[in-house]
PDB file of N, CA and C in Angstrom:
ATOM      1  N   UNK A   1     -16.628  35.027   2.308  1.00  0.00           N
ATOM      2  CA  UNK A   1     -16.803  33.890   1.432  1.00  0.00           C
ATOM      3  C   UNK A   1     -15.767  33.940   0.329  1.00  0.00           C
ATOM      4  N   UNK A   2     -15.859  32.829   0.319  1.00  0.00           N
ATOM      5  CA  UNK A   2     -14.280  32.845  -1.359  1.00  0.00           C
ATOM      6  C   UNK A   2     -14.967  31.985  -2.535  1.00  0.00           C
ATOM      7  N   UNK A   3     -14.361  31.932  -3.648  1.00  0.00           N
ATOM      8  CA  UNK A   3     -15.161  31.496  -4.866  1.00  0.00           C
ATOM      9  C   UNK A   3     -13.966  30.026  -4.593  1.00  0.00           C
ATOM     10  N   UNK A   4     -14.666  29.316  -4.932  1.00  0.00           N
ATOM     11  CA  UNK A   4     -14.413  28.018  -5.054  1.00  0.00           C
ATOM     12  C   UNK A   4     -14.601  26.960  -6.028  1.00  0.00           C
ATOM     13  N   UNK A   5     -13.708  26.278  -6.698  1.00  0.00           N
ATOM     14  CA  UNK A   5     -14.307  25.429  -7.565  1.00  0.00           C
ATOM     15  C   UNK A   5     -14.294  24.102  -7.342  1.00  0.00           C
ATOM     16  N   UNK A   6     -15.186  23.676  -7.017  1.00  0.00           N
ATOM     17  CA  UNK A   6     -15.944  21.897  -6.554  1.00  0.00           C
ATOM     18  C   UNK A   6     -15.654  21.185  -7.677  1.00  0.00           C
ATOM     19  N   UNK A   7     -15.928  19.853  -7.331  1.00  0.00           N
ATOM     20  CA  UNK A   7     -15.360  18.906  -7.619  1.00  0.00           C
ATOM     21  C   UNK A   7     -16.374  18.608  -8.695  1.00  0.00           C
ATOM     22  N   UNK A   8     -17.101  18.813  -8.647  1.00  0.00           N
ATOM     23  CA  UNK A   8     -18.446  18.732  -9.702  1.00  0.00           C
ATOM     24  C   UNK A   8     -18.197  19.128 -10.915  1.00  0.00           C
ATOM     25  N   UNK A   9     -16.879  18.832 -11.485  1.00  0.00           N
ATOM     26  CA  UNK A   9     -16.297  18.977 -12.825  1.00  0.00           C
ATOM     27  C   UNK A   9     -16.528  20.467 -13.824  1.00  0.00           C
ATOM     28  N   UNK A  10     -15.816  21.287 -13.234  1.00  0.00           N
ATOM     29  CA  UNK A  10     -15.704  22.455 -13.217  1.00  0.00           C
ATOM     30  C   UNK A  10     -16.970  23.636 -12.709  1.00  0.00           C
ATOM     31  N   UNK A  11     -17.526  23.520 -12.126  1.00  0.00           N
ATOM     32  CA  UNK A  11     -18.748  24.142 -11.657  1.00  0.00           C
ATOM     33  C   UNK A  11     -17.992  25.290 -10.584  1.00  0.00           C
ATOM     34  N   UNK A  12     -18.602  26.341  -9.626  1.00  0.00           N
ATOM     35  CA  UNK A  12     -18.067  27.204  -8.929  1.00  0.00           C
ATOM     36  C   UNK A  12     -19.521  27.078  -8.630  1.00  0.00           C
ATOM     37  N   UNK A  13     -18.904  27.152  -7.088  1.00  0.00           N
ATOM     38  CA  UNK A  13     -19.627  27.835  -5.570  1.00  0.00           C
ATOM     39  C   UNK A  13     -18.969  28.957  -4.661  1.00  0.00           C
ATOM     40  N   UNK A  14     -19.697  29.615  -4.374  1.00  0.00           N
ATOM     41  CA  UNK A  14     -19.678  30.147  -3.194  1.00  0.00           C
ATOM     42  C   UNK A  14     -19.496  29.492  -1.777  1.00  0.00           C
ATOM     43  N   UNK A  15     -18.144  29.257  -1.167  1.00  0.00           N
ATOM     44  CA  UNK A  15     -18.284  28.560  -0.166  1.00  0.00           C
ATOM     45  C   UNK A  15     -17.714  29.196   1.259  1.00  0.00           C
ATOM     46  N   UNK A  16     -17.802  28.888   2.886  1.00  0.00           N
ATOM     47  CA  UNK A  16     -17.326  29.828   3.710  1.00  0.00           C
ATOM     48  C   UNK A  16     -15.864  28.906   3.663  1.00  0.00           C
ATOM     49  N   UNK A  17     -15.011  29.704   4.048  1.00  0.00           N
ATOM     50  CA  UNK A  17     -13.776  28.456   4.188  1.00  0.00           C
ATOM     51  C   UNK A  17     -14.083  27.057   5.017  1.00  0.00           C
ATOM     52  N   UNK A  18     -15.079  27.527   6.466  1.00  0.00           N
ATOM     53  CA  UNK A  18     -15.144  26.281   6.942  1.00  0.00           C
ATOM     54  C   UNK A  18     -16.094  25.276   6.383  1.00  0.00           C
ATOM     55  N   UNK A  19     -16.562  24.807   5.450  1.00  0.00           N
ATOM     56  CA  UNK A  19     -17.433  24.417   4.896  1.00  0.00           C
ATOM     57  C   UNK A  19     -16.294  23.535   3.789  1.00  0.00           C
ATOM     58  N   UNK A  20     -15.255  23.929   3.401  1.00  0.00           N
ATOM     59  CA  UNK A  20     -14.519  23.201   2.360  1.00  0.00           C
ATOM     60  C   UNK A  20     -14.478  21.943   2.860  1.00  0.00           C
ATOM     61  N   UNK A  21     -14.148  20.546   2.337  1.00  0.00           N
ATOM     62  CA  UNK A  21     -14.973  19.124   2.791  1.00  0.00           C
ATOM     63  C   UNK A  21     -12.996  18.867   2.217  1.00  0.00           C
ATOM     64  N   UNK A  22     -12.561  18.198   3.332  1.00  0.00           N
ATOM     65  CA  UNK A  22     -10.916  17.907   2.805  1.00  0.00           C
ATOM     66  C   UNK A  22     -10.609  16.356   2.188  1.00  0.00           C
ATOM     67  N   UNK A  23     -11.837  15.400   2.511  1.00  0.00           N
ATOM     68  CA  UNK A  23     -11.598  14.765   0.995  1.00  0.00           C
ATOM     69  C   UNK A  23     -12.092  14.455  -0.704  1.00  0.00           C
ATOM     70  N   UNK A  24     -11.926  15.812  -0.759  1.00  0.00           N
ATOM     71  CA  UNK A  24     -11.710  16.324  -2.187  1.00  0.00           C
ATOM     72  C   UNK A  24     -10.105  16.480  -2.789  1.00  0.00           C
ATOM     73  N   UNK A  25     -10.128  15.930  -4.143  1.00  0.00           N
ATOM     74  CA  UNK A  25      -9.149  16.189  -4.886  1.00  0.00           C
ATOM     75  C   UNK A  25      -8.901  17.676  -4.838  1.00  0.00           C
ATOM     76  N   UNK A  26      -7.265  17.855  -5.337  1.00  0.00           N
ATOM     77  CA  UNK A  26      -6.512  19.081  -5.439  1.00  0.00           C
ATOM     78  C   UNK A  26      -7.012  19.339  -6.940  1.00  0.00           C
ATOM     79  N   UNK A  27      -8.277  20.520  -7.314  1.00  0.00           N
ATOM     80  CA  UNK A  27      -8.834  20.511  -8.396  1.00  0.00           C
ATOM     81  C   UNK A  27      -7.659  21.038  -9.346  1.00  0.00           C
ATOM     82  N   UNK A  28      -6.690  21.527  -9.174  1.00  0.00           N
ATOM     83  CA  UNK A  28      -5.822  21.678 -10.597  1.00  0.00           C
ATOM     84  C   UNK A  28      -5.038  20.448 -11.033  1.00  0.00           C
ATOM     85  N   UNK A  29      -5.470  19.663 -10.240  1.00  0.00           N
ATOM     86  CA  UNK A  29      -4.256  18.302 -10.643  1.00  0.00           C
ATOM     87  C   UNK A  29      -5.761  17.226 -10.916  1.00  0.00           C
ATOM     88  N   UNK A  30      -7.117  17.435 -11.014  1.00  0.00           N
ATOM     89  CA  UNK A  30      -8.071  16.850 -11.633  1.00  0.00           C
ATOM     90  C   UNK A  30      -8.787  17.450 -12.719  1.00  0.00           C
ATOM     91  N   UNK A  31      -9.014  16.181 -13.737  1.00  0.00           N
ATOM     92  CA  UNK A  31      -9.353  16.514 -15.227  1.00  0.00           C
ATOM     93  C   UNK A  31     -10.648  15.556 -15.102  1.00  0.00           C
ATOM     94  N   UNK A  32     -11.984  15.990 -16.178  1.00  0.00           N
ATOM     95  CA  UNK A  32     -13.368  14.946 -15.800  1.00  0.00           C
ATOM     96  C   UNK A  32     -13.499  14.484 -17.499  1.00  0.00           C
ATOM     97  N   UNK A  33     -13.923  13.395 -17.203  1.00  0.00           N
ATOM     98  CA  UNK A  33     -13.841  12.553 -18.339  1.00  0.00           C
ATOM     99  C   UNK A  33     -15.395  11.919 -18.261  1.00  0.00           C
ATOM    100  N   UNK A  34     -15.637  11.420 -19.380  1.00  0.00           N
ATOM    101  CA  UNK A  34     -17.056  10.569 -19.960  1.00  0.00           C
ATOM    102  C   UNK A  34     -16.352   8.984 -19.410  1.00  0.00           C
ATOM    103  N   UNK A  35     -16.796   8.083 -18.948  1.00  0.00           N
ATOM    104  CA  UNK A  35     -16.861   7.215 -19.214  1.00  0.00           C
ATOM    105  C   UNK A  35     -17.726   6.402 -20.156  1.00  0.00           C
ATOM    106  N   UNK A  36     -17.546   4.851 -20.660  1.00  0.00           N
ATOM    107  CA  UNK A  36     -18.340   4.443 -21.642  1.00  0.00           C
ATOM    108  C   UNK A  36     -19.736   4.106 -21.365  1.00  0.00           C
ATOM    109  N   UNK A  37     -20.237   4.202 -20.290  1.00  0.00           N
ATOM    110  CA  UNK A  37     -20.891   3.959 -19.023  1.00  0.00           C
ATOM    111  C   UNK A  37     -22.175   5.335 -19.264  1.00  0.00           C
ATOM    112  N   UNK A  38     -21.907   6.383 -19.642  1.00  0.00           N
ATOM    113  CA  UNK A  38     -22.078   7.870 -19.736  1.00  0.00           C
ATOM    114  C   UNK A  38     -21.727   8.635 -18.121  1.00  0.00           C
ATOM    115  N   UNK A  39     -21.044   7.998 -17.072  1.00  0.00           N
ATOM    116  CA  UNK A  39     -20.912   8.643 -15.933  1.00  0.00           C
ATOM    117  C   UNK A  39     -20.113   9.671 -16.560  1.00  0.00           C
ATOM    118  N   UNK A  40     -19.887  10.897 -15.346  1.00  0.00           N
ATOM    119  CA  UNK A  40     -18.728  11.794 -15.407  1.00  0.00           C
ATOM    120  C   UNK A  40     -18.225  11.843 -14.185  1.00  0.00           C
ATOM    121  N   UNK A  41     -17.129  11.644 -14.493  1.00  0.00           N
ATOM    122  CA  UNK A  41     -15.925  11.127 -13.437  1.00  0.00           C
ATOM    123  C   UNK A  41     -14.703  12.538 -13.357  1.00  0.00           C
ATOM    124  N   UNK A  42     -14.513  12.553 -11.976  1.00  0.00           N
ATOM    125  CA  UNK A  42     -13.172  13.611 -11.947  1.00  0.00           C
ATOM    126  C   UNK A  42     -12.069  12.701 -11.461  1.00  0.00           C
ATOM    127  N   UNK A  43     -11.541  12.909 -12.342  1.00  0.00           N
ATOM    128  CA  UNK A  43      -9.799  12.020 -12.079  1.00  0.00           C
ATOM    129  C   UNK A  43      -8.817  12.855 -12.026  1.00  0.00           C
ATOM    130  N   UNK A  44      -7.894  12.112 -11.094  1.00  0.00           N
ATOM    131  CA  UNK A  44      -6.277  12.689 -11.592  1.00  0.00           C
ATOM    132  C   UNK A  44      -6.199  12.760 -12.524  1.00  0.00           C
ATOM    133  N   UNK A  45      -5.481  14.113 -12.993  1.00  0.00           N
ATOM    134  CA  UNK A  45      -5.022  14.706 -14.252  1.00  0.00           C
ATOM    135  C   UNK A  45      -3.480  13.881 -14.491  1.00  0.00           C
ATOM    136  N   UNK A  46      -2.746  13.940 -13.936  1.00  0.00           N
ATOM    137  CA  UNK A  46      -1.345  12.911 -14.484  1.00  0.00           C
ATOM    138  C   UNK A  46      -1.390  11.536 -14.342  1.00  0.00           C
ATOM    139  N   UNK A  47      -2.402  10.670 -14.045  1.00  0.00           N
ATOM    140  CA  UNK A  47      -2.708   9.738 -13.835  1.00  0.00           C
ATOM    141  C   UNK A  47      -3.418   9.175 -15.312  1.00  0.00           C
ATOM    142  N   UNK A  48      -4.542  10.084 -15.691  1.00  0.00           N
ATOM    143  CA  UNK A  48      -5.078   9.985 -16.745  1.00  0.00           C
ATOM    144  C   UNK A  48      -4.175  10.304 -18.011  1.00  0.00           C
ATOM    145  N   UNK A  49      -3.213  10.959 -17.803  1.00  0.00           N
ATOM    146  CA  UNK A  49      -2.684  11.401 -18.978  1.00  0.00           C
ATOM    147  C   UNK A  49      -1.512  10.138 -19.519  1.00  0.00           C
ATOM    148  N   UNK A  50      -1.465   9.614 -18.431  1.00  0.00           N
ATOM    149  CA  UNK A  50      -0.483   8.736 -18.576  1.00  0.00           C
ATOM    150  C   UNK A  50      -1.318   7.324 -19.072  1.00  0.00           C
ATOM    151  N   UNK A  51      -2.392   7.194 -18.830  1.00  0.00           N
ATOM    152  CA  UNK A  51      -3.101   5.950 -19.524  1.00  0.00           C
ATOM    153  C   UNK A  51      -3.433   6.520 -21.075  1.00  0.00           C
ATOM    154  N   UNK A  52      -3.533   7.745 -21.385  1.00  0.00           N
ATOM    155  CA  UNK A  52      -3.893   7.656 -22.295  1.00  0.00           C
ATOM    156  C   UNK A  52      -2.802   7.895 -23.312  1.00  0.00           C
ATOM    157  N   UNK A  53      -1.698   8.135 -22.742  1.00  0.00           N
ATOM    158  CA  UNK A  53      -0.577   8.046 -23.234  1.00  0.00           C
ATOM    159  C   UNK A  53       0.072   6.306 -23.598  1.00  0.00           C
ATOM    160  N   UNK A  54      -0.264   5.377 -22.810  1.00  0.00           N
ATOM    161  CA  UNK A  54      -0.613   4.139 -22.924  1.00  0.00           C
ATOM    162  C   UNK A  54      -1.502   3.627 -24.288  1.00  0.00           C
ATOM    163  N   UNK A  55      -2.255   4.372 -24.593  1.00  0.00           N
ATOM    164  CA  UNK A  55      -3.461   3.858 -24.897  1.00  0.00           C
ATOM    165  C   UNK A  55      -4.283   3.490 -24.676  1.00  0.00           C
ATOM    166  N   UNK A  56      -4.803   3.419 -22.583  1.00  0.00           N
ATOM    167  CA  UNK A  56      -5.804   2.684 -22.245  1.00  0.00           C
ATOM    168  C   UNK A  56      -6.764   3.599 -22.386  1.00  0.00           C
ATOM    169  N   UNK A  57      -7.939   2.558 -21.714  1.00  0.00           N
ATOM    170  CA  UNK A  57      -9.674   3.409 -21.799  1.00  0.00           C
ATOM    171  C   UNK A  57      -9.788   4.208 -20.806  1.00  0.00           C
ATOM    172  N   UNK A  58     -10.105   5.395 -20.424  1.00  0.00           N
ATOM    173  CA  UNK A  58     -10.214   6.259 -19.595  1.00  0.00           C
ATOM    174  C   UNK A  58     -11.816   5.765 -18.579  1.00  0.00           C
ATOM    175  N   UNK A  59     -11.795   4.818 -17.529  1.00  0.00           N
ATOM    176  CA  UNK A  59     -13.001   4.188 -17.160  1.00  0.00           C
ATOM    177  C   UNK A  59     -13.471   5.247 -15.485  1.00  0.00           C
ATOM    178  N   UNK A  60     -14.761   4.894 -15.166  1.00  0.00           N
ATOM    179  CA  UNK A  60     -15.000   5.297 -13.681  1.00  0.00           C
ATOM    180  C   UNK A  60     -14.676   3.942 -13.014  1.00  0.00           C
ATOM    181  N   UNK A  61     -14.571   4.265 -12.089  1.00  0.00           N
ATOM    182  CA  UNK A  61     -14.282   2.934 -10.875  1.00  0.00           C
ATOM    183  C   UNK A  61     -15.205   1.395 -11.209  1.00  0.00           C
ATOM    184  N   UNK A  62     -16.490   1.596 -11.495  1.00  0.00           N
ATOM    185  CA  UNK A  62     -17.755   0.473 -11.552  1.00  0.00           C
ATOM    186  C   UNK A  62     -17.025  -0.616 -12.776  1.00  0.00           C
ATOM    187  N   UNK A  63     -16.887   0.261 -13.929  1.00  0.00           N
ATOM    188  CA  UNK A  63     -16.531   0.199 -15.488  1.00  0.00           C
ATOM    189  C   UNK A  63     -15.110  -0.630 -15.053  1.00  0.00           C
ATOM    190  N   UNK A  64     -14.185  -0.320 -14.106  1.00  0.00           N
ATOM    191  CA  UNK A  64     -13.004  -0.600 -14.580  1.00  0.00           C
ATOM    192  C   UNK A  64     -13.020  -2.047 -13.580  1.00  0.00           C
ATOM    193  N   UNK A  65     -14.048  -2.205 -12.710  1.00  0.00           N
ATOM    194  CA  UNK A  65     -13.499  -3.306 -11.825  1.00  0.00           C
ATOM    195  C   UNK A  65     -14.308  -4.125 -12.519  1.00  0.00           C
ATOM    196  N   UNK A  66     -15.762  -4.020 -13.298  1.00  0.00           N
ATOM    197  CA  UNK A  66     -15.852  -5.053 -13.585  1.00  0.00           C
ATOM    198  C   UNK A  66     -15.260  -5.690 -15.119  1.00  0.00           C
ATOM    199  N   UNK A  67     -14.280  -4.715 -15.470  1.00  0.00           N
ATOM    200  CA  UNK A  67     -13.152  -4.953 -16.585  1.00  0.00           C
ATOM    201  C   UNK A  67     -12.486  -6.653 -16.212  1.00  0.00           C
ATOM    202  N   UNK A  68     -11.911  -5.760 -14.823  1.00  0.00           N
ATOM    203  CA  UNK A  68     -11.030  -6.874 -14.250  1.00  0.00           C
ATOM    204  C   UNK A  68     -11.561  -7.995 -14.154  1.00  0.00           C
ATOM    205  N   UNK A  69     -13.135  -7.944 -13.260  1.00  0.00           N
ATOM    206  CA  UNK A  69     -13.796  -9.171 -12.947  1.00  0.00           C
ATOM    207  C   UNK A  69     -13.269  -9.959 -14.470  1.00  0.00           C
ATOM    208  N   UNK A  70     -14.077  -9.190 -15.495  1.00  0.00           N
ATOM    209  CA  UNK A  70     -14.200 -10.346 -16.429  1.00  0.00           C
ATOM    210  C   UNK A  70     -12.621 -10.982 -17.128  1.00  0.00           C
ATOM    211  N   UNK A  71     -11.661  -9.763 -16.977  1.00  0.00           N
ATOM    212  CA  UNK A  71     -10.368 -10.501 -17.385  1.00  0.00           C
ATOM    213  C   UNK A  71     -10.048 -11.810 -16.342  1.00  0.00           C
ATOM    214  N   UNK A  72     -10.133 -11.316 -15.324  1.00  0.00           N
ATOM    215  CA  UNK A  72     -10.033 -12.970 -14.538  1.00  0.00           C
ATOM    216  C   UNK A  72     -10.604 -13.965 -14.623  1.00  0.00           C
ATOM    217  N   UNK A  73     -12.059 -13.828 -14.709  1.00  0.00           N
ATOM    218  CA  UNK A  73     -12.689 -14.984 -15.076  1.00  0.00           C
ATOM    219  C   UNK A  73     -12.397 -16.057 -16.244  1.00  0.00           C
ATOM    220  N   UNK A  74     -11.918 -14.764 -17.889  1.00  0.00           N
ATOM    221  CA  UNK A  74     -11.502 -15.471 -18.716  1.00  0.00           C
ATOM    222  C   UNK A  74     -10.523 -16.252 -18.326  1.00  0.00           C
ATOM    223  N   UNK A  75      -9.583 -15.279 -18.071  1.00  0.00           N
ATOM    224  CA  UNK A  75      -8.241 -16.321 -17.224  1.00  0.00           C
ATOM    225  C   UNK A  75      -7.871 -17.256 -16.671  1.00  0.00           C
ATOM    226  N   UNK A  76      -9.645 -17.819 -15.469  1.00  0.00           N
ATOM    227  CA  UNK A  76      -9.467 -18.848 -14.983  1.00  0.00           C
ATOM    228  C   UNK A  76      -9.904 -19.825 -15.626  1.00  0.00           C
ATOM    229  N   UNK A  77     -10.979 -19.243 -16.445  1.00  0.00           N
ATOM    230  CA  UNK A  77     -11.520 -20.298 -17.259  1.00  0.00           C
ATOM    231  C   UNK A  77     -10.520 -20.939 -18.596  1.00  0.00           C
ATOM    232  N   UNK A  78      -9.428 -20.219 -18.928  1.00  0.00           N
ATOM    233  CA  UNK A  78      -8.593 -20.479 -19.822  1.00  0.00           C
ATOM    234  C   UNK A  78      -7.311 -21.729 -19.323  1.00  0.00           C
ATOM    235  N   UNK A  79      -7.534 -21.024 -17.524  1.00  0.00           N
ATOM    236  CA  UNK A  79      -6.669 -22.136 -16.983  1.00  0.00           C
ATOM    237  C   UNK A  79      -7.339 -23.625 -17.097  1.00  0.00           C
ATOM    238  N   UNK A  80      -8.388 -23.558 -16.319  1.00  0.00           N
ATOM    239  CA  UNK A  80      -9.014 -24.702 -16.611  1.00  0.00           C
ATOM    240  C   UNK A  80      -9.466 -25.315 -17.328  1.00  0.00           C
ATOM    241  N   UNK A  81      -9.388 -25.024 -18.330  1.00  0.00           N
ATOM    242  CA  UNK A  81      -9.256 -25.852 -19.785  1.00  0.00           C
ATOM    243  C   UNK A  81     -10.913 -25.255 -20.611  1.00  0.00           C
ATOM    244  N   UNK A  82     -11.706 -24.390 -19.892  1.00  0.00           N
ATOM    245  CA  UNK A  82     -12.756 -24.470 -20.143  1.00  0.00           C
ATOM    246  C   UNK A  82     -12.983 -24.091 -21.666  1.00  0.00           C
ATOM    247  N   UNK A  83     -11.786 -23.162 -21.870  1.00  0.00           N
ATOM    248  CA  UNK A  83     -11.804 -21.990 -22.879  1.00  0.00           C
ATOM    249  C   UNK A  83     -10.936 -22.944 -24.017  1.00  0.00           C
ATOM    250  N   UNK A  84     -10.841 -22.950 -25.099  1.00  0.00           N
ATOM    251  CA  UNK A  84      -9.547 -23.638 -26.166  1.00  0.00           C
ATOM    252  C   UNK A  84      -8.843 -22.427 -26.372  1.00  0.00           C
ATOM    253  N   UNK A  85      -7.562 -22.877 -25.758  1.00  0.00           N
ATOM    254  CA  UNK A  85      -6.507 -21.401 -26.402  1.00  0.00           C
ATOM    255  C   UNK A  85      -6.061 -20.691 -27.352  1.00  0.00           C
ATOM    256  N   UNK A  86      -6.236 -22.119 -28.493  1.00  0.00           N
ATOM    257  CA  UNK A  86      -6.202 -21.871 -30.112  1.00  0.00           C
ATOM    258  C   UNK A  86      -6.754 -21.211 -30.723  1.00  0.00           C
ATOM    259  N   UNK A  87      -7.975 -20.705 -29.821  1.00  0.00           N
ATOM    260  CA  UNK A  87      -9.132 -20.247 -30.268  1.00  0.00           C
ATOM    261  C   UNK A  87      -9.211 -18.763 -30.377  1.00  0.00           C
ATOM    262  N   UNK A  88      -8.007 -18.206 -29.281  1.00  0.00           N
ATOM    263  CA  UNK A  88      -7.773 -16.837 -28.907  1.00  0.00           C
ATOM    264  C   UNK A  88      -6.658 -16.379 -29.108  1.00  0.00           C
TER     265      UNK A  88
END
């Protein structure tokens, strides 16, 4: 058996080699973060570093698509006159 560290945001198991599950992240190149959500999420580590080097929000998947949903919606609704632009 070899010591192993899972994806379960820094935790260690005991695992047999054949038992390792291959789609899992390469855990030294993943960092786990809070989302605003309270999930805990394991992300790419240079991926994340680079949004937050950006300035963006560090989100889980749920959090970030329905980001998008709602930026589009504003969007369409801004196209279509629904929204006053002056306003924003």
């Amino acid at each position: 058996m070899s010591d192993e560290k899972t994806a379960e945001c820094g935790s260690y198991a005991r695992r047999k080699p054949s038992s390792i599950r291959l789609d899992r992240l390469d855990l030294e190149n993943e960092m786990c973060v809070y989302c605003a959500c309270g999930r805990i999420v394991a992300l790419d580590r240079s991926e994340m570093q680079l949004k937050l080097s950006l300035g963006k929000e560090l989100q889980c998947t749920e959090c970030r698509n329905r980001r998008i949903s709602e930026e589009i919606d504003f969007l369409n609704n801004l196209y279509d006159g629904l929204i006053d632009e002056e306003s924003y």
